[in-house]
PDB file of N, CA and C in Angstrom:
ATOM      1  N   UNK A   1     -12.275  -9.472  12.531  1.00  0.00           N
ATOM      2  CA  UNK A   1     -13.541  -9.341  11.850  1.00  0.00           C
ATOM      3  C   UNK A   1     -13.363  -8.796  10.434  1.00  0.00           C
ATOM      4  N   UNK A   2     -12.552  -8.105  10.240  1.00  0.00           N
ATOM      5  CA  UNK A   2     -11.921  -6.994   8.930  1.00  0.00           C
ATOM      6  C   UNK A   2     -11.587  -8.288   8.029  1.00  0.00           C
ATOM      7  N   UNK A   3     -10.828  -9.365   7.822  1.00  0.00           N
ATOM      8  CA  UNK A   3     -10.644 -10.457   7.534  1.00  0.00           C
ATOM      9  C   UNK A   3     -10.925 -11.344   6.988  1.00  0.00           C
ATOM     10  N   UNK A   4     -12.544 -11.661   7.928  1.00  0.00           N
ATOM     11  CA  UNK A   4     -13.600 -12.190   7.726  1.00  0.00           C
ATOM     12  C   UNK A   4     -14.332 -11.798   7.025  1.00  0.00           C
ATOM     13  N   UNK A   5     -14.812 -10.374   6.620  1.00  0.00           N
ATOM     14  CA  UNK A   5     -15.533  -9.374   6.040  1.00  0.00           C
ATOM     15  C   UNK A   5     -14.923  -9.797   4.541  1.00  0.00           C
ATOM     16  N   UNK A   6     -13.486  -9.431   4.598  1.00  0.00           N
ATOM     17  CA  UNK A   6     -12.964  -9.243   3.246  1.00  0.00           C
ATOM     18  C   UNK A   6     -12.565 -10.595   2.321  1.00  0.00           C
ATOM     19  N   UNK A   7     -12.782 -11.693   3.898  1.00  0.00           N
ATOM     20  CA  UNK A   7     -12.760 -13.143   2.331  1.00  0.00           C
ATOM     21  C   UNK A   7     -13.870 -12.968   1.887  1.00  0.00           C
ATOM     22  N   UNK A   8     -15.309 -13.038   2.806  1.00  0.00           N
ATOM     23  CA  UNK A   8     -16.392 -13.070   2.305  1.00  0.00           C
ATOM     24  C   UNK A   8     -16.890 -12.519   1.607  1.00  0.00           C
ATOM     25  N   UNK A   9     -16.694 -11.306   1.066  1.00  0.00           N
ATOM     26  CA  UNK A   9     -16.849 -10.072   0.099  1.00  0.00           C
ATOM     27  C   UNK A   9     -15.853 -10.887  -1.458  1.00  0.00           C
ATOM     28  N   UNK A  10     -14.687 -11.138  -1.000  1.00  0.00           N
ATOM     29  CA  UNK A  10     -14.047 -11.344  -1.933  1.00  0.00           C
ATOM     30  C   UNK A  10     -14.370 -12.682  -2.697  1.00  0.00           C
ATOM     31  N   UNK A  11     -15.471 -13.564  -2.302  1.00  0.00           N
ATOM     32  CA  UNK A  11     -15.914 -14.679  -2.890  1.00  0.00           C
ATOM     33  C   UNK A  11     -17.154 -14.350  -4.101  1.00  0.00           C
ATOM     34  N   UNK A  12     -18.001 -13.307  -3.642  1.00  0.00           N
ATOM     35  CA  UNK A  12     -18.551 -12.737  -4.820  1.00  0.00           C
ATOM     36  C   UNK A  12     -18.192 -12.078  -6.553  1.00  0.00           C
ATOM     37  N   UNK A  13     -18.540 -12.290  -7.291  1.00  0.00           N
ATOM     38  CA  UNK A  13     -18.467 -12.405  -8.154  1.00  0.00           C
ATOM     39  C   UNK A  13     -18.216 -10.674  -8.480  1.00  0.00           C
ATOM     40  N   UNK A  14     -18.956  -9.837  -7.948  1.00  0.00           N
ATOM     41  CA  UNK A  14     -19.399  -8.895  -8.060  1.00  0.00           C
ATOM     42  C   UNK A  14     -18.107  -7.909  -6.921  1.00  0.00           C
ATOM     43  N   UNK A  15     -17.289  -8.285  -6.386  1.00  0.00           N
ATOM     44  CA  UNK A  15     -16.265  -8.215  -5.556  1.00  0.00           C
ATOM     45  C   UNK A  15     -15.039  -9.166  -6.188  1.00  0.00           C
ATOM     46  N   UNK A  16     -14.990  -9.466  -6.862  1.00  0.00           N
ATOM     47  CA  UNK A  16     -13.595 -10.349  -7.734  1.00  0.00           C
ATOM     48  C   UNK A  16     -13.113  -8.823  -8.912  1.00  0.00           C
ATOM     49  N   UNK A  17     -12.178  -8.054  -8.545  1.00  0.00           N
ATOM     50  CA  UNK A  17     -12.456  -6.938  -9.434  1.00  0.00           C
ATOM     51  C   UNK A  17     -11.685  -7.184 -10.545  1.00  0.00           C
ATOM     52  N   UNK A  18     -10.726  -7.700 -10.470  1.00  0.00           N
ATOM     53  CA  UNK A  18     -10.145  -7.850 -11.852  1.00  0.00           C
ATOM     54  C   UNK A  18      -9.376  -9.669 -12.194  1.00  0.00           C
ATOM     55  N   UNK A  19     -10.194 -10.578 -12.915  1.00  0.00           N
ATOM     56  CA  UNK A  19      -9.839 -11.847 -13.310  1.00  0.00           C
ATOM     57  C   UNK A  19      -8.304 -11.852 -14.376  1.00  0.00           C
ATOM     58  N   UNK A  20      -8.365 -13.198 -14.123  1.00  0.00           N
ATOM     59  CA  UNK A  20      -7.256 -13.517 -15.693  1.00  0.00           C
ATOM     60  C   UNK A  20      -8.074 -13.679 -16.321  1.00  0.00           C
ATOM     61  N   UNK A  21      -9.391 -14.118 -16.604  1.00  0.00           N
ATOM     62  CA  UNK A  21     -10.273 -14.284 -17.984  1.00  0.00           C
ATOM     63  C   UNK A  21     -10.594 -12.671 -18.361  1.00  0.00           C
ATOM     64  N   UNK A  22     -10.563 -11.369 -17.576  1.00  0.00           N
ATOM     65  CA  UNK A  22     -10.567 -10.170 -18.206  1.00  0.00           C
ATOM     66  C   UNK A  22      -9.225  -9.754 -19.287  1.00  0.00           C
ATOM     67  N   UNK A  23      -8.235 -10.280 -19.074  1.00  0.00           N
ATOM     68  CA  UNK A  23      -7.107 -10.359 -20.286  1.00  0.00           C
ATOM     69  C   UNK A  23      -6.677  -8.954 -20.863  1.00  0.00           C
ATOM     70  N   UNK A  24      -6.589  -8.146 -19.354  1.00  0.00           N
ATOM     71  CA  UNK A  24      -6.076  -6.823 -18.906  1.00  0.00           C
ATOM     72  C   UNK A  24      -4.824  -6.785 -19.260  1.00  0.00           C
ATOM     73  N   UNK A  25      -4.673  -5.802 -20.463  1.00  0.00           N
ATOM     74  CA  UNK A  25      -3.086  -5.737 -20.468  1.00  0.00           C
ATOM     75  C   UNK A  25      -2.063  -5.007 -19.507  1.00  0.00           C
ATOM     76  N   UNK A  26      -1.005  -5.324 -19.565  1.00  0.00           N
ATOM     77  CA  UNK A  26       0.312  -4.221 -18.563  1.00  0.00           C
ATOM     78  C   UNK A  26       0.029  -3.024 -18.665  1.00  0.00           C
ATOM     79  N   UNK A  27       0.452  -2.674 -17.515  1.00  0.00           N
ATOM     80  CA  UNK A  27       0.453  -0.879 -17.691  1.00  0.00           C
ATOM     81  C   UNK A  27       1.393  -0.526 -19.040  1.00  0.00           C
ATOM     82  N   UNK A  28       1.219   0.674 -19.682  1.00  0.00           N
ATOM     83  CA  UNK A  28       2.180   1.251 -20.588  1.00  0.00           C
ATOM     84  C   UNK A  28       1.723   0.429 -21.946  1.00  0.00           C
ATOM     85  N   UNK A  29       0.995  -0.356 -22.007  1.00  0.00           N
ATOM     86  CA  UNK A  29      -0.196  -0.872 -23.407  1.00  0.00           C
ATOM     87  C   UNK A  29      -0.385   0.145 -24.011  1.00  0.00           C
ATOM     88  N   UNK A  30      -1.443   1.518 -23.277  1.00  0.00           N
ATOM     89  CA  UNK A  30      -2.180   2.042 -24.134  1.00  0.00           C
ATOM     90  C   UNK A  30      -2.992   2.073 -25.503  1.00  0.00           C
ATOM     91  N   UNK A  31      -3.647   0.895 -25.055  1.00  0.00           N
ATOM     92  CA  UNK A  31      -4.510   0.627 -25.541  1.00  0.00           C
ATOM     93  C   UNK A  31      -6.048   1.514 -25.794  1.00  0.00           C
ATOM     94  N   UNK A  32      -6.076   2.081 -24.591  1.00  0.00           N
ATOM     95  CA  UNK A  32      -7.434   2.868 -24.358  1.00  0.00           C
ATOM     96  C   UNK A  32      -8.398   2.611 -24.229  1.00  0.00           C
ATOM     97  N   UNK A  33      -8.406   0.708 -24.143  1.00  0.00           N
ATOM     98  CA  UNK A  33      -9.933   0.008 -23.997  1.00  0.00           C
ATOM     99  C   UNK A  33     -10.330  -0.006 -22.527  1.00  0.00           C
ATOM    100  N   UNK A  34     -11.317   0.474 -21.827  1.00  0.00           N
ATOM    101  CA  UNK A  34     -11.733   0.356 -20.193  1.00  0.00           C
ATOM    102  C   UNK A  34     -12.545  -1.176 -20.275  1.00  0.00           C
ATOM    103  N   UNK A  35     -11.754  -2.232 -19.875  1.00  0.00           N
ATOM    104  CA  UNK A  35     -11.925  -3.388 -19.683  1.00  0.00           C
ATOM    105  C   UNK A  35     -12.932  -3.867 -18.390  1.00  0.00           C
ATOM    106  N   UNK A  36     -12.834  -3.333 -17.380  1.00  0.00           N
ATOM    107  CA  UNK A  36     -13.394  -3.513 -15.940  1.00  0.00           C
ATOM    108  C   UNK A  36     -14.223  -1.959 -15.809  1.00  0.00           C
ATOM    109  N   UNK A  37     -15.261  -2.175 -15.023  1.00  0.00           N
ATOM    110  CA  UNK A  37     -16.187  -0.955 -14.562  1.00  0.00           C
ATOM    111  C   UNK A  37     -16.187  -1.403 -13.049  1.00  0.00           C
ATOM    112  N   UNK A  38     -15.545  -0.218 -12.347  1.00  0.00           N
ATOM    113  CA  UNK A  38     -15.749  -0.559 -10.871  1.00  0.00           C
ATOM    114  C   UNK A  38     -16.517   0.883 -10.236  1.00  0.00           C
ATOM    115  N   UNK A  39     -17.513   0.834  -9.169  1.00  0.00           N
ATOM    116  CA  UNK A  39     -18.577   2.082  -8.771  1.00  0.00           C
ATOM    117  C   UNK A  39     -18.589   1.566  -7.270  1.00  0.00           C
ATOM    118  N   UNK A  40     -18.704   2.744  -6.325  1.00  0.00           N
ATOM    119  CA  UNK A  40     -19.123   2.759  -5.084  1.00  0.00           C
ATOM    120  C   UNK A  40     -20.726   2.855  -5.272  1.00  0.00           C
ATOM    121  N   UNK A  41     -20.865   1.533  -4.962  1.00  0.00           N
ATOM    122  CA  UNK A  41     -22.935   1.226  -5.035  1.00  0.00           C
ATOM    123  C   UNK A  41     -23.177   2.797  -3.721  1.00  0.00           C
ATOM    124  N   UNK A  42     -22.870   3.428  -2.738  1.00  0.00           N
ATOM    125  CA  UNK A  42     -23.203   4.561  -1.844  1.00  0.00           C
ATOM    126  C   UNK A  42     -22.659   5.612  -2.132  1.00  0.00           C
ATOM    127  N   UNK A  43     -22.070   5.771  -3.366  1.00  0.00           N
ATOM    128  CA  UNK A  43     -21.622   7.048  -3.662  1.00  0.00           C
ATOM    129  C   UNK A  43     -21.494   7.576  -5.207  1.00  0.00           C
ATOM    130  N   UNK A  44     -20.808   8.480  -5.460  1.00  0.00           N
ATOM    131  CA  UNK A  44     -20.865   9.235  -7.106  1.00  0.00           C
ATOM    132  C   UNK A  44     -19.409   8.385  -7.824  1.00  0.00           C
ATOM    133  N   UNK A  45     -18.773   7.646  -6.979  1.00  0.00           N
ATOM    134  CA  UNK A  45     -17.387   7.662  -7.543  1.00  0.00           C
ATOM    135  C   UNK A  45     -17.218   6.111  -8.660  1.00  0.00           C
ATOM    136  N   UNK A  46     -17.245   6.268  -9.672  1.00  0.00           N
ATOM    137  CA  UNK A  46     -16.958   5.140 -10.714  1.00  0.00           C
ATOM    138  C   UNK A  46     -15.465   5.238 -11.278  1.00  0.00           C
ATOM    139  N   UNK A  47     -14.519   3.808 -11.633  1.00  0.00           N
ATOM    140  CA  UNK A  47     -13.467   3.864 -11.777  1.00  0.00           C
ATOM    141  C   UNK A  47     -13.622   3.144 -13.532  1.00  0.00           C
ATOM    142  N   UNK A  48     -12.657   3.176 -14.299  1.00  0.00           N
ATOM    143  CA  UNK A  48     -12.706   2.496 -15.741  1.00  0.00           C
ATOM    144  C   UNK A  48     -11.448   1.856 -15.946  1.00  0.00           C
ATOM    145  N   UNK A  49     -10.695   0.223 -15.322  1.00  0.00           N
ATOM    146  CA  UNK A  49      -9.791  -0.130 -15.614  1.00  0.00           C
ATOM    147  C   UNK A  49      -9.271  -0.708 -17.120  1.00  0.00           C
ATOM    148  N   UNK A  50      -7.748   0.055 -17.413  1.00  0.00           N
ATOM    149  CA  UNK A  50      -7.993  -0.268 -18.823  1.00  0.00           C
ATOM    150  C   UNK A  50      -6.389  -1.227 -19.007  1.00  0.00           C
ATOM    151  N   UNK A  51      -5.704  -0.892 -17.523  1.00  0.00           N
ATOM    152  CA  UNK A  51      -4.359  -1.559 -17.675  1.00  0.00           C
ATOM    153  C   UNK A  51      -4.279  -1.747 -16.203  1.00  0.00           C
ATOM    154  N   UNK A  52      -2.989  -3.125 -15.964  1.00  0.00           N
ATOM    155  CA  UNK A  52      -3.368  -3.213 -14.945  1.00  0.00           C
ATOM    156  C   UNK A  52      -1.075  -3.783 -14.518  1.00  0.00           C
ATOM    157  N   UNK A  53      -0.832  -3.984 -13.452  1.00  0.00           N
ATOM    158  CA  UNK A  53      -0.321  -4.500 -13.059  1.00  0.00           C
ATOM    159  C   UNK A  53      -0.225  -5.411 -11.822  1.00  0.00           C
ATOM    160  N   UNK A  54      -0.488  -6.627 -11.734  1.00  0.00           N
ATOM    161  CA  UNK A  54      -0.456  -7.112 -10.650  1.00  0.00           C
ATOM    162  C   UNK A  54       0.830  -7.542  -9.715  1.00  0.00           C
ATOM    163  N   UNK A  55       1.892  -7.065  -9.876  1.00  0.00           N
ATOM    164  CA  UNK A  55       2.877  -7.505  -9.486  1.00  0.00           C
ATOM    165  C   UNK A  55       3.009  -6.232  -8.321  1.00  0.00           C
ATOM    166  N   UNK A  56       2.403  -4.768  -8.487  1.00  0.00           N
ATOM    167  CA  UNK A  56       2.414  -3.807  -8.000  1.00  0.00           C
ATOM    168  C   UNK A  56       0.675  -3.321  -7.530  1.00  0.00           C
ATOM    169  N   UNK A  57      -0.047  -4.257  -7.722  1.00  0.00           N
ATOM    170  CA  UNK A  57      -1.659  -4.098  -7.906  1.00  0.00           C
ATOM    171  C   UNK A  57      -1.760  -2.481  -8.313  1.00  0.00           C
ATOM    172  N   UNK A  58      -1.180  -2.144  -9.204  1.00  0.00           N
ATOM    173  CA  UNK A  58      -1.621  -0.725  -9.664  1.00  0.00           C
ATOM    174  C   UNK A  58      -2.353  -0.840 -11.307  1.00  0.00           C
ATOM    175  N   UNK A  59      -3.399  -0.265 -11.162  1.00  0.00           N
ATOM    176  CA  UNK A  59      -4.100  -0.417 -12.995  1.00  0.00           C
ATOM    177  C   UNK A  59      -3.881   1.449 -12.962  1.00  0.00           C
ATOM    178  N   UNK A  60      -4.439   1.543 -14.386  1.00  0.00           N
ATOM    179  CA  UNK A  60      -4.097   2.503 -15.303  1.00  0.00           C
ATOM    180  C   UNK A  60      -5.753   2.878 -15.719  1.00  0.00           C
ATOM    181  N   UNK A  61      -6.056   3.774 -15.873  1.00  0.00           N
ATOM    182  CA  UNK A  61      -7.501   4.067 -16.675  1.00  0.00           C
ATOM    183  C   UNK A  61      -8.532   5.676 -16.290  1.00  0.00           C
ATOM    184  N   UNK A  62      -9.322   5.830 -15.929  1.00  0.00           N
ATOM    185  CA  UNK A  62     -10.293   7.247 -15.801  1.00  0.00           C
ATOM    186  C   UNK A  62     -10.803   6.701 -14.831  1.00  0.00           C
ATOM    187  N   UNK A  63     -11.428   7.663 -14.102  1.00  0.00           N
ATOM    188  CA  UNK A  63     -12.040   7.700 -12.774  1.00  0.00           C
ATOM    189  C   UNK A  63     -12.974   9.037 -12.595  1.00  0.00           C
ATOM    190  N   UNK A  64     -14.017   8.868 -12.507  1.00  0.00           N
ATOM    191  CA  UNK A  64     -15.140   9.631 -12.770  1.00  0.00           C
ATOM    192  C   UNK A  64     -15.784  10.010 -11.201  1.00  0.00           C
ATOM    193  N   UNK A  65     -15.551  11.137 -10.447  1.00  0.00           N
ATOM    194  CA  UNK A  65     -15.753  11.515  -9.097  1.00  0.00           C
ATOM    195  C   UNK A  65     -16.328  12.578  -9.305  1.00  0.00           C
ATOM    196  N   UNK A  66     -15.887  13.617  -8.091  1.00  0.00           N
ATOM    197  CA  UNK A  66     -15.784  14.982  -8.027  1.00  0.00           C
ATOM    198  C   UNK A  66     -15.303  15.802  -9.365  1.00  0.00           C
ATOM    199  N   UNK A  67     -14.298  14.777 -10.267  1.00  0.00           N
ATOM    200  CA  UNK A  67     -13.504  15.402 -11.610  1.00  0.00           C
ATOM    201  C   UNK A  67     -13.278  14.334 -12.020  1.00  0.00           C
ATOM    202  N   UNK A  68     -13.396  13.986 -13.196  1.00  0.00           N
ATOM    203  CA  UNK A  68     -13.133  13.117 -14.519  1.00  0.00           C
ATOM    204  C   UNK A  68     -11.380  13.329 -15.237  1.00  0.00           C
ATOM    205  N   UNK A  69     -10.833  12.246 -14.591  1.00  0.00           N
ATOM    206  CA  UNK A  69      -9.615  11.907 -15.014  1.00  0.00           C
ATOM    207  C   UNK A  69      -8.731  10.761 -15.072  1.00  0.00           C
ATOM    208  N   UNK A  70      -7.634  10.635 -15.844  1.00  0.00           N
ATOM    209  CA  UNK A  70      -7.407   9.509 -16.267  1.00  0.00           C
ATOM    210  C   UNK A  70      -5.874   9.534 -15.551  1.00  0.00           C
ATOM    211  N   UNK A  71      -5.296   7.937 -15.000  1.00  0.00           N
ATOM    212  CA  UNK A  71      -4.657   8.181 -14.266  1.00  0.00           C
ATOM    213  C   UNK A  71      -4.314   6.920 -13.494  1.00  0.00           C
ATOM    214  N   UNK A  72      -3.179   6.441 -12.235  1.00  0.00           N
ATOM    215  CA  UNK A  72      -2.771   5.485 -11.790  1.00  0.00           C
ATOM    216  C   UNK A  72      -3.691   5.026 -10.762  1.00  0.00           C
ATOM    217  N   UNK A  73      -4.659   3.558 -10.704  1.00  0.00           N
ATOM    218  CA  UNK A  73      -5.093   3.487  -9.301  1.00  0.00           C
ATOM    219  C   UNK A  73      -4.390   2.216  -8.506  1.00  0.00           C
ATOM    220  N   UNK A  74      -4.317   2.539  -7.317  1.00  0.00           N
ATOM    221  CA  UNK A  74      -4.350   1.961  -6.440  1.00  0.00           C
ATOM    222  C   UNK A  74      -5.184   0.878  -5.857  1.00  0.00           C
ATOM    223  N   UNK A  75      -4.953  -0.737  -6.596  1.00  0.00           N
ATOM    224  CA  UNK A  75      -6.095  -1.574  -6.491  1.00  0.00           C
ATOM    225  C   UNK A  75      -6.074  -2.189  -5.039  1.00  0.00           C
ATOM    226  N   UNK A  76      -5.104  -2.135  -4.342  1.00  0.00           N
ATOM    227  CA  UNK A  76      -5.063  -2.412  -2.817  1.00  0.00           C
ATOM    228  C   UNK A  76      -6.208  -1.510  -2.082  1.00  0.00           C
ATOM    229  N   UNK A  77      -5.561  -0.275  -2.029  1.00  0.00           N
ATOM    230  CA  UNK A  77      -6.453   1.140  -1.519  1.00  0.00           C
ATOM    231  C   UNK A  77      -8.585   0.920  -2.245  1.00  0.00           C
ATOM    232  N   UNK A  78      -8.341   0.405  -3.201  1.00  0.00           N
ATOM    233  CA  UNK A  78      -9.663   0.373  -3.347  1.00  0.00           C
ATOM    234  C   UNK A  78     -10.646  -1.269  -3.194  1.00  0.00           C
ATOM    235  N   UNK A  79      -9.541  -1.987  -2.970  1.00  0.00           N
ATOM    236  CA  UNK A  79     -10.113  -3.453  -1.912  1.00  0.00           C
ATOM    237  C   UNK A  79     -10.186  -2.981  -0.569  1.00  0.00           C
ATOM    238  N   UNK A  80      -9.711  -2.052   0.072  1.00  0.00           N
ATOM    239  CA  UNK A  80      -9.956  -1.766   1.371  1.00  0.00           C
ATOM    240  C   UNK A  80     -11.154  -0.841   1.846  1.00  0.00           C
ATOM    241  N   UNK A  81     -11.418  -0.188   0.794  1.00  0.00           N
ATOM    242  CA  UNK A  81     -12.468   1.230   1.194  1.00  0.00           C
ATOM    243  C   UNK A  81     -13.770   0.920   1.469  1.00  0.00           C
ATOM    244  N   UNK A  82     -14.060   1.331   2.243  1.00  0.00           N
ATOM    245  CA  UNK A  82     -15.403   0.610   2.516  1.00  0.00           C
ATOM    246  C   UNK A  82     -16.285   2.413   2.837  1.00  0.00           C
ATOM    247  N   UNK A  83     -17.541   2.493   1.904  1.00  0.00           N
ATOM    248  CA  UNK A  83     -18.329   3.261   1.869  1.00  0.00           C
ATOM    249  C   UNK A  83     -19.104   3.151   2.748  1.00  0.00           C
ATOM    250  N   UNK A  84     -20.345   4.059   2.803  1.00  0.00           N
ATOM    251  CA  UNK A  84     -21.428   3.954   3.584  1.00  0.00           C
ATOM    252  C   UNK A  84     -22.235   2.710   3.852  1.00  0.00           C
ATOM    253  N   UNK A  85     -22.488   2.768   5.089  1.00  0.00           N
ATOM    254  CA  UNK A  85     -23.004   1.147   5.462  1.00  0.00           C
ATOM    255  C   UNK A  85     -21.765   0.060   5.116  1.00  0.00           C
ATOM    256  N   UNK A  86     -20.961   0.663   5.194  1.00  0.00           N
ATOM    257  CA  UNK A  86     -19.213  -0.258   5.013  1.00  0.00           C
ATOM    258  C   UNK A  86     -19.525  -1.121   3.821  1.00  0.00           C
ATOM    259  N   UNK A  87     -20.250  -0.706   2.850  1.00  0.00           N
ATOM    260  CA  UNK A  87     -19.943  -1.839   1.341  1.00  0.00           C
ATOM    261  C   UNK A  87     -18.994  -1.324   0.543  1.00  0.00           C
ATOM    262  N   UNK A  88     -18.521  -2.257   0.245  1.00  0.00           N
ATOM    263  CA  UNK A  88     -16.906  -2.352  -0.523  1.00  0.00           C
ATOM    264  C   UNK A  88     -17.571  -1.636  -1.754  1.00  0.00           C
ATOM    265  N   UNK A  89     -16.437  -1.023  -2.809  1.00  0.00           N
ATOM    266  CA  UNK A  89     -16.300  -1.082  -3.948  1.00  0.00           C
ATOM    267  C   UNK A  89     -17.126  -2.347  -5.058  1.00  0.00           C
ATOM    268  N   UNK A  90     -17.760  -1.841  -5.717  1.00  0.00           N
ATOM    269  CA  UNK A  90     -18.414  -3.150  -6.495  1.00  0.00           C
ATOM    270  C   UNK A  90     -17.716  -3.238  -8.378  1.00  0.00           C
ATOM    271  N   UNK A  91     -17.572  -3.958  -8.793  1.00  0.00           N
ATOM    272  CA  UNK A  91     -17.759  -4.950  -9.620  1.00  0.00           C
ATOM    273  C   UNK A  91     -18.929  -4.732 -10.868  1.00  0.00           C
ATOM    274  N   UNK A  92     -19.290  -3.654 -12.018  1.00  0.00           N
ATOM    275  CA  UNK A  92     -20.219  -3.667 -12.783  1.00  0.00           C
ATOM    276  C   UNK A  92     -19.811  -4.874 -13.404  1.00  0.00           C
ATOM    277  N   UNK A  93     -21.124  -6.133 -13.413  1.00  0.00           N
ATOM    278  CA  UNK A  93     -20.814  -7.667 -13.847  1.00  0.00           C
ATOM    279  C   UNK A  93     -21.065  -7.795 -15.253  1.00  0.00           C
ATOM    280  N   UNK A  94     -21.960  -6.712 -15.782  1.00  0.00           N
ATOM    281  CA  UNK A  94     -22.468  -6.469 -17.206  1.00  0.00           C
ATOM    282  C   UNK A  94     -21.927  -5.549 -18.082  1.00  0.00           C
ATOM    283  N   UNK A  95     -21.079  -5.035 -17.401  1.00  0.00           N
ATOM    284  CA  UNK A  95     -20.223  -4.194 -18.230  1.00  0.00           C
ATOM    285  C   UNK A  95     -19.551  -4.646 -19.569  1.00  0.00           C
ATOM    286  N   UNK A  96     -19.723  -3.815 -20.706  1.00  0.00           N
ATOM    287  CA  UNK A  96     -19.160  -4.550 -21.932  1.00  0.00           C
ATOM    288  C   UNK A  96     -17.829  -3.372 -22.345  1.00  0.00           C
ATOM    289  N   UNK A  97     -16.925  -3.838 -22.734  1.00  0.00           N
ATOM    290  CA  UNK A  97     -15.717  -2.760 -23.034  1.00  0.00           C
ATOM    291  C   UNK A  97     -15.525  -1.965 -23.708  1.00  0.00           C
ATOM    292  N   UNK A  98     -15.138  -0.931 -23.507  1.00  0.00           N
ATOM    293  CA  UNK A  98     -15.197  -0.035 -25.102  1.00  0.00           C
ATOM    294  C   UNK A  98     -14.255   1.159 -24.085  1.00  0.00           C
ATOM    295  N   UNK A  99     -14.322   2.499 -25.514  1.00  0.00           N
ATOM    296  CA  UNK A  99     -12.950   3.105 -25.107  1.00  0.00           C
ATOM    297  C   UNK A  99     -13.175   3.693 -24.243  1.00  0.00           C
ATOM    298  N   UNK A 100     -12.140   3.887 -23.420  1.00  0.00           N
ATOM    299  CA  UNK A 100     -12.053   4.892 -22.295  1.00  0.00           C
ATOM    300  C   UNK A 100     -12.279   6.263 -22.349  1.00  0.00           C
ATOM    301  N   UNK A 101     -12.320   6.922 -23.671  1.00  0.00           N
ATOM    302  CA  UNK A 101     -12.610   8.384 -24.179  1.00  0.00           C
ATOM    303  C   UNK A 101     -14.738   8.056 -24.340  1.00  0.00           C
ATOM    304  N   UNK A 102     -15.150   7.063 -24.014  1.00  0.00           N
ATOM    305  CA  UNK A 102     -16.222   6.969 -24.453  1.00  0.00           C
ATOM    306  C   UNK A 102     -16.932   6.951 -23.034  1.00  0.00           C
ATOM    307  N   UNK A 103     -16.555   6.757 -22.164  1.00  0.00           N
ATOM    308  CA  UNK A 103     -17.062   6.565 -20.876  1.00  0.00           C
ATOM    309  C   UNK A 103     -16.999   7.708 -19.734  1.00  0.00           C
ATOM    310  N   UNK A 104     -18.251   7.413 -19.352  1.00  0.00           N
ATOM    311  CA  UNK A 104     -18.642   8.530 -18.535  1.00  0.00           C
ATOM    312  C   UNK A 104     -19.378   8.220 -17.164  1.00  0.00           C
TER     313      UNK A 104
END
């Protein structure tokens, strides 16, 4: 069922978290631009991807919780998490980019 859940989630647009048309650079860029906005729609926790690696699914960027910090995530660990009422991690679709020192 877990499976099933997670193609079907993963066909949304709003659940696709990081594209090749986002044009996310490698980790170690430092760039400082937060390219992707990802938020638990049932909770306080928002993420700001600004680098990414897919060979290791690990991105680079701030993460705004309990404490505001910048730092390695785990993009596996956060395709799996499922919040209250089990909804995945979402996808801000309107998000426009800007720096990571600017976001909150």
């Amino acid at each position: 069922m877990a499976d099933l859940e997670c193609s079907t989630f993963q066909k949304r647009p709003a659940y696709r978290y990081i594209r090749e048309s986002d044009q996310v650079p490698p980790l170690g860029t430092e760039d400082g631009i937060a390219r992707i906005k990802l938020f638990d729609p049932t909770g306080s926790w928002t993420w700001y991807i600004s680098e990414y690696d897919p060979a290791t699914r690990t991105a680079y960027g701030r993460v705004h919780g309990q404490d505001d910090e910048y730092g390695y995530i785990s993009m596996a660990e956060l395709v799996e998490y499922r919040g209250r009422f089990s909804l995945p991690i979402e996808r801000d679709l309107w998000w426009t980019p800007r720096l990571l020192s600017e976001c909150n």
